[in-house]
C-alpha atoms as a PDB file:
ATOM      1  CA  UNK A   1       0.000   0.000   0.000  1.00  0.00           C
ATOM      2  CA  UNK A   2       1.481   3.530  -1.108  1.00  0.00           C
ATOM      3  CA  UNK A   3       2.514   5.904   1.835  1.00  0.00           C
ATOM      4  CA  UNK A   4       0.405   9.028   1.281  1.00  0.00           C
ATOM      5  CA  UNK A   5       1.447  11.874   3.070  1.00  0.00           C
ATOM      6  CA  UNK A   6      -0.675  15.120   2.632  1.00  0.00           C
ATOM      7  CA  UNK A   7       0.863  18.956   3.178  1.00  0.00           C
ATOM      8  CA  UNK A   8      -1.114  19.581   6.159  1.00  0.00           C
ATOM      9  CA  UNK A   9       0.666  16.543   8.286  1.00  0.00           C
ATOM     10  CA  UNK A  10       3.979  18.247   8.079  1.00  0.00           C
ATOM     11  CA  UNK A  11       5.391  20.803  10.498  1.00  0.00           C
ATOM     12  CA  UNK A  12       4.131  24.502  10.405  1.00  0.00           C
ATOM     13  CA  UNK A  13       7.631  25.696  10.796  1.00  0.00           C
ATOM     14  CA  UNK A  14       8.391  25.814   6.822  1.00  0.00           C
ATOM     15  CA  UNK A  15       6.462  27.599   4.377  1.00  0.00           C
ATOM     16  CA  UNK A  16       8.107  28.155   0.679  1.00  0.00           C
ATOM     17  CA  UNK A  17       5.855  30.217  -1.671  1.00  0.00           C
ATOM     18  CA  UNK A  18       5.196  28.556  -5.201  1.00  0.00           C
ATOM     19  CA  UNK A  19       8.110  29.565  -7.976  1.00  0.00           C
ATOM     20  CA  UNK A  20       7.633  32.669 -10.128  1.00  0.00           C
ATOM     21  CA  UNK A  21       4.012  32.676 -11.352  1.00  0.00           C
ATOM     22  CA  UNK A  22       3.538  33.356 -15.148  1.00  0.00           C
ATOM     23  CA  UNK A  23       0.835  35.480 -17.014  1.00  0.00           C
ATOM     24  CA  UNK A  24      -1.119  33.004 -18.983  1.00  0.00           C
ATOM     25  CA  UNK A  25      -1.776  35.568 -21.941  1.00  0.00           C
ATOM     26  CA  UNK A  26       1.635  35.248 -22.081  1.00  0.00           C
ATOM     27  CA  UNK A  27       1.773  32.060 -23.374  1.00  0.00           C
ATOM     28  CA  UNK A  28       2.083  31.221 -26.691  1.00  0.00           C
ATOM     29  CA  UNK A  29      -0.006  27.886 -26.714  1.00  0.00           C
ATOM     30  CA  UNK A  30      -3.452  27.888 -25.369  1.00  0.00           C
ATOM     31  CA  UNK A  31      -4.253  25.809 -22.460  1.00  0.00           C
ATOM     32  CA  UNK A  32      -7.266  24.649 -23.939  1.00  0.00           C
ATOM     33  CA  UNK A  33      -4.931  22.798 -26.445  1.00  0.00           C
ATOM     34  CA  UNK A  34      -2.917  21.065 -23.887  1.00  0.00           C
ATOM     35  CA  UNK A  35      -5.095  19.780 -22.423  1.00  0.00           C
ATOM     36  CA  UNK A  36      -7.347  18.159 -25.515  1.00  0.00           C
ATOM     37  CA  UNK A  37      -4.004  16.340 -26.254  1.00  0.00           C
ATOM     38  CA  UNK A  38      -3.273  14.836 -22.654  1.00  0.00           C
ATOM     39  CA  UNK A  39      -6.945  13.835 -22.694  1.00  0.00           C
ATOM     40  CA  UNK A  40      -6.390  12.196 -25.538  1.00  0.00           C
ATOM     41  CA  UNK A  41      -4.472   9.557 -23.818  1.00  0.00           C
ATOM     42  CA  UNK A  42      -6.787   7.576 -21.285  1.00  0.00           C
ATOM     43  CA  UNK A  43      -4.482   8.357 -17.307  1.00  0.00           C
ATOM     44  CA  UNK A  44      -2.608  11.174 -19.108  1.00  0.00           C
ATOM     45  CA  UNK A  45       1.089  11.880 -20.835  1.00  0.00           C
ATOM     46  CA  UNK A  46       3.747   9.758 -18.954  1.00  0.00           C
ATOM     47  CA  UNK A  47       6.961  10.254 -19.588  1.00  0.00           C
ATOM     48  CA  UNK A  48      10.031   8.350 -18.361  1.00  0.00           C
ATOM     49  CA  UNK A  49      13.683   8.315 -18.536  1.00  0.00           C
ATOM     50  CA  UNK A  50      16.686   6.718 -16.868  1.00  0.00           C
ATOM     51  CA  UNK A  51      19.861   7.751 -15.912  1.00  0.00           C
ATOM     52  CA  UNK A  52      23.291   6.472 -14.342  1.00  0.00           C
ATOM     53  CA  UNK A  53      23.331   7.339 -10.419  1.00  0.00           C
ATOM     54  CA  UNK A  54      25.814  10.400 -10.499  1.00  0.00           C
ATOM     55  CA  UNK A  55      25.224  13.531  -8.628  1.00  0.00           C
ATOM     56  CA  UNK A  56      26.003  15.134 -12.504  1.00  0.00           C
ATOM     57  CA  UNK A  57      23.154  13.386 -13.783  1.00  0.00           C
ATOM     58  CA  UNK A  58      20.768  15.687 -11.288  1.00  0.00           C
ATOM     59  CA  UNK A  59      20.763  18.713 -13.526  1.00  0.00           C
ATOM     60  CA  UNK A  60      19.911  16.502 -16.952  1.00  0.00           C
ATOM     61  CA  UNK A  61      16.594  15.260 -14.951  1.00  0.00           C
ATOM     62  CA  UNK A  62      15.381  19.177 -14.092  1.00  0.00           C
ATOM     63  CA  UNK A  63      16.300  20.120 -17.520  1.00  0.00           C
ATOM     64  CA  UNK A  64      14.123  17.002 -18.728  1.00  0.00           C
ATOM     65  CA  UNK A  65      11.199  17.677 -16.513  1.00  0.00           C
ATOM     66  CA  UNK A  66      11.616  21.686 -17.095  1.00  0.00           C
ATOM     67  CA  UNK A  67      11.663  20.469 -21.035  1.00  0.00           C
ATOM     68  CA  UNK A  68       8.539  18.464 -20.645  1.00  0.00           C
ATOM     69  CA  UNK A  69       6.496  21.032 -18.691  1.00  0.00           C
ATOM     70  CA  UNK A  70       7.732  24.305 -20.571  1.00  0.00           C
ATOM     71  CA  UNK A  71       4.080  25.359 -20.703  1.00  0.00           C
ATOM     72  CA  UNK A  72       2.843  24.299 -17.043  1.00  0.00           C
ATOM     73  CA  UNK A  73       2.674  26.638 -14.159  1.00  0.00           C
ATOM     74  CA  UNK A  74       4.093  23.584 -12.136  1.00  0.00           C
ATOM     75  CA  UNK A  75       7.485  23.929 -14.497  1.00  0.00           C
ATOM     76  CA  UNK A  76       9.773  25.681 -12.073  1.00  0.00           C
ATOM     77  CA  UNK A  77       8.526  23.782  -9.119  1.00  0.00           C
ATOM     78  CA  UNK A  78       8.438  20.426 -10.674  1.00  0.00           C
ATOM     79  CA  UNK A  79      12.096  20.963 -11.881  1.00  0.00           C
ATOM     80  CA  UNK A  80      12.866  21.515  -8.586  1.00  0.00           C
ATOM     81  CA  UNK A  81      11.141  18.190  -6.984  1.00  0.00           C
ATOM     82  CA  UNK A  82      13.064  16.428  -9.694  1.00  0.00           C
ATOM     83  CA  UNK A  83      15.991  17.342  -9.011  1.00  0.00           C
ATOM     84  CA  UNK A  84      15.554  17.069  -4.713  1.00  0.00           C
ATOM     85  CA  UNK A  85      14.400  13.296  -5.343  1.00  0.00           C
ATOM     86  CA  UNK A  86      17.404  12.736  -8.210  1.00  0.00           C
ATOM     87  CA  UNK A  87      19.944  13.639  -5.363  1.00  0.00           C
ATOM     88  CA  UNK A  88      18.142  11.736  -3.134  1.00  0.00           C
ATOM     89  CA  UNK A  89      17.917   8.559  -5.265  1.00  0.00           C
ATOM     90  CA  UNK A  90      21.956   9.304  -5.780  1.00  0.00           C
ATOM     91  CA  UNK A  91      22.945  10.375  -2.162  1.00  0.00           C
ATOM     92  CA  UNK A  92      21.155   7.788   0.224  1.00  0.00           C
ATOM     93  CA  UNK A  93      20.143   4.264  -2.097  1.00  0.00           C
ATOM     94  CA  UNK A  94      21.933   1.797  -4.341  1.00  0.00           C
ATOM     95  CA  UNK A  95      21.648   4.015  -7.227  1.00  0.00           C
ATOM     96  CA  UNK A  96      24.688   6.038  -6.529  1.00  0.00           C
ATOM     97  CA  UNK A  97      26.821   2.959  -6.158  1.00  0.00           C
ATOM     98  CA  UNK A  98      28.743   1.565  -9.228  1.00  0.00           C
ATOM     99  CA  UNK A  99      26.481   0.570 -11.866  1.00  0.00           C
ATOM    100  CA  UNK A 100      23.549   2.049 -10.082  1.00  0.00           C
ATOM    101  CA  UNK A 101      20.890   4.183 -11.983  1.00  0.00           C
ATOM    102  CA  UNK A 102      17.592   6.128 -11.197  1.00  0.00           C
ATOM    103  CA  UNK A 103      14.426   7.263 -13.132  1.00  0.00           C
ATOM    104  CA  UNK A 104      12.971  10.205 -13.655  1.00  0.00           C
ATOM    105  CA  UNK A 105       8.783   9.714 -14.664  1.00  0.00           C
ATOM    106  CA  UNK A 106       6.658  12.182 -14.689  1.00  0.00           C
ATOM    107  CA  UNK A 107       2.582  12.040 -15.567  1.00  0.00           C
ATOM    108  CA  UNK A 108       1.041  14.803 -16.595  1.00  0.00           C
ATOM    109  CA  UNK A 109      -3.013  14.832 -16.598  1.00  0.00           C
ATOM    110  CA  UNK A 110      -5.317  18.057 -16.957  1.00  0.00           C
ATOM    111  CA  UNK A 111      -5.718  18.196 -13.215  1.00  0.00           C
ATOM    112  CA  UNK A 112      -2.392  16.961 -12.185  1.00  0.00           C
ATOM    113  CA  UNK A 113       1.344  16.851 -12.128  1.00  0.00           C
ATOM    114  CA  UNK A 114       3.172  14.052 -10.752  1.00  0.00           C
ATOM    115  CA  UNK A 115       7.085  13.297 -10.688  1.00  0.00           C
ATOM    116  CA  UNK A 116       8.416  10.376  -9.366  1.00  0.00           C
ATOM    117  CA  UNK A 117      11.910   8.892  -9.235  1.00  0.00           C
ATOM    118  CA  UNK A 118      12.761   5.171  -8.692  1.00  0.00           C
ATOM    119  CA  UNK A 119      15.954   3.972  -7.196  1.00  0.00           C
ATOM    120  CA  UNK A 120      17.699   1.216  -6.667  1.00  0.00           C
ATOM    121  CA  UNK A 121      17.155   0.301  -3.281  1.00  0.00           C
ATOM    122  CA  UNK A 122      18.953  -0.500  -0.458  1.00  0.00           C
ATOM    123  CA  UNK A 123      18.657   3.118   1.421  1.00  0.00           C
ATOM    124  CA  UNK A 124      16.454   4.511   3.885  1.00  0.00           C
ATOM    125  CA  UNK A 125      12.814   5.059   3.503  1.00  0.00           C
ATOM    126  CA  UNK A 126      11.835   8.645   2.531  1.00  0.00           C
ATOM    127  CA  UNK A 127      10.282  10.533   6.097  1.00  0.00           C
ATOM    128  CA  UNK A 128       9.189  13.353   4.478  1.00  0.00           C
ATOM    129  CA  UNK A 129       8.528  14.795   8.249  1.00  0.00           C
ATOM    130  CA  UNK A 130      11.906  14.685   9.558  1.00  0.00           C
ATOM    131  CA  UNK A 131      12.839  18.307  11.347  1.00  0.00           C
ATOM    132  CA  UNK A 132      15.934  19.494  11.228  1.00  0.00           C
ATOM    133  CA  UNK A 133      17.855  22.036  12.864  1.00  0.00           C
ATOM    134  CA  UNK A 134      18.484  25.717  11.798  1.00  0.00           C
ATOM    135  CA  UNK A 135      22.334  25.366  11.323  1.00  0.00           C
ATOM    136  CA  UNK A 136      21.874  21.932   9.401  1.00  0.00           C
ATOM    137  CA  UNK A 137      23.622  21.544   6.015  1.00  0.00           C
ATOM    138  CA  UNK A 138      21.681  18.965   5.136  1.00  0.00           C
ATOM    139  CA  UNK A 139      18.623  17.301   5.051  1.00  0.00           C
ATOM    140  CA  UNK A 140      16.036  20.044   3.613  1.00  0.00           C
ATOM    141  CA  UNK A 141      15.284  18.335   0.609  1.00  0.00           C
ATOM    142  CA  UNK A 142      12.332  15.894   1.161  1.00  0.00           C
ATOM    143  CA  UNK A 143      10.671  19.354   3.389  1.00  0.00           C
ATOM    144  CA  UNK A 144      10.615  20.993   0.112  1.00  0.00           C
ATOM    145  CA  UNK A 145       9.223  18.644  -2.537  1.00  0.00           C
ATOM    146  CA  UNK A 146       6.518  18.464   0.907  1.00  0.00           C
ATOM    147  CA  UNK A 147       5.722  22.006   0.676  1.00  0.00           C
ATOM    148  CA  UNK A 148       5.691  22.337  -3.106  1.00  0.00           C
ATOM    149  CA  UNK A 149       3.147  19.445  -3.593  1.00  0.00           C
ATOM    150  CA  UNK A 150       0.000  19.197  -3.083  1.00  0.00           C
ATOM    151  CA  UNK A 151       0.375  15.467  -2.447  1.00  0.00           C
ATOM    152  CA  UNK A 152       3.507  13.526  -2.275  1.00  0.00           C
ATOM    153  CA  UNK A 153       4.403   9.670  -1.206  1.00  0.00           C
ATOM    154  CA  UNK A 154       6.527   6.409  -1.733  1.00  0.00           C
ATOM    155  CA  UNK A 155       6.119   2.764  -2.609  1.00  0.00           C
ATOM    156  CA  UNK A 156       8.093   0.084  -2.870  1.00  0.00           C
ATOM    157  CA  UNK A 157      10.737  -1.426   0.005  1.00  0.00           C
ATOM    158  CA  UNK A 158      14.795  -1.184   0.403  1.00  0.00           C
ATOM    159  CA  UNK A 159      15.016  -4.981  -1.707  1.00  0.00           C
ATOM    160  CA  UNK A 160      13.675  -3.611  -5.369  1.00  0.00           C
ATOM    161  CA  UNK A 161      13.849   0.046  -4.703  1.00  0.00           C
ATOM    162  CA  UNK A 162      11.373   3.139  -3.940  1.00  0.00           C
ATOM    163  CA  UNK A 163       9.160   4.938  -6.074  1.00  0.00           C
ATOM    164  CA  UNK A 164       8.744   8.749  -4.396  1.00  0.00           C
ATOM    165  CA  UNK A 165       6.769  11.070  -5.939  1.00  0.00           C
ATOM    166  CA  UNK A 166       5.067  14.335  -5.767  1.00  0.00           C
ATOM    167  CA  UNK A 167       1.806  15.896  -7.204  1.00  0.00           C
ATOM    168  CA  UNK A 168       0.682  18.681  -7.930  1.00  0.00           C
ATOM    169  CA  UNK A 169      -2.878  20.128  -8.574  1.00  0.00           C
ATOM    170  CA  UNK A 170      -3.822  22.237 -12.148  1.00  0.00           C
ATOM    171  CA  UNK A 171      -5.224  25.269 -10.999  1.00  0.00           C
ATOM    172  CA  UNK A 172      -8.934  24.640 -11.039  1.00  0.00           C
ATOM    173  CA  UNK A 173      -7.810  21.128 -10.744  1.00  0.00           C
END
């Protein structure tokens, strides 16, 4: 059974306003559009891709999932979930070990955004709660993706790996 964790079960202590908001008139495809083609496609648009598990691979997924979502409002905060749970995949599971990959997936329906990365196991479990202290150098990451989702989650177990993803809502979604 997924873990489902919603915003409101976090912490009050952190609060980090959505990325740089764009003017829909200024966008040169209509939304309307969009979103005839992802309903097209019965679940939505899924995209995936995989990668080897170096830290240098982290900027290739954002620029991926910035690629894929150019004309989302979501773009700048989905890159930035993609590249939190890239590192993450890299920094504390199998997938940053020799040979070791990860995969970057994201879904795209007309109500929702959802990135996920897989890894290769063998790490800790995602707490998306965890506090941390002021002075800490570390350890922010997962309290991010939290406060830029609207939902977020893992599956999966330490043996084959973890699936952790985030969602996000359309607006009107």
């Amino acid at each position: 059974m997924p873990n489902i964790t919603e915003p409101a079960a976090m912490p009050a202590r952190l609060h980090i306003p959505r990325q740089r908001e764009q003017d829909p008139s200024a966008d040169p495809v209509l939304r309307e559009h969009i979103d005839a083609m992802i309903d097209l496609h019965p679940g939505g648009l899924t995209w995936r891709r995989t990668y080897p598990g170096a830290l240098d691979q982290v900027p290739h997924a954002r620029h991926f999932t910035r690629y894929l979502l150019a004309d989302s409002d979501h773009r700048h905060d989905a890159e930035l979930i993609a590249g939190e749970l890239a590192a993450n995949a890299v920094r504390h599971t199998a997938s940053g070990r020799s040979k070791g990959t990860f995969i970057v997936e994201l879904t795209r329906t007309t109500a929702t955004t959802t990135i996920a990365v897989y890894d290769c196991g063998w790490g800790g479990i995602p707490r998306f709660g965890r506090l941390f202290g002021i002075d800490a150098e570390h350890g922010r990451g997962l309290a991010i993706v939290a406060a830029l989702a609207d939902q977020f989650g893992y599956d999966g177990d330490e043996e084959v790996g973890h699936r952790v993803w985030a969602r996000m809502l359309q607006p009107g979604g």
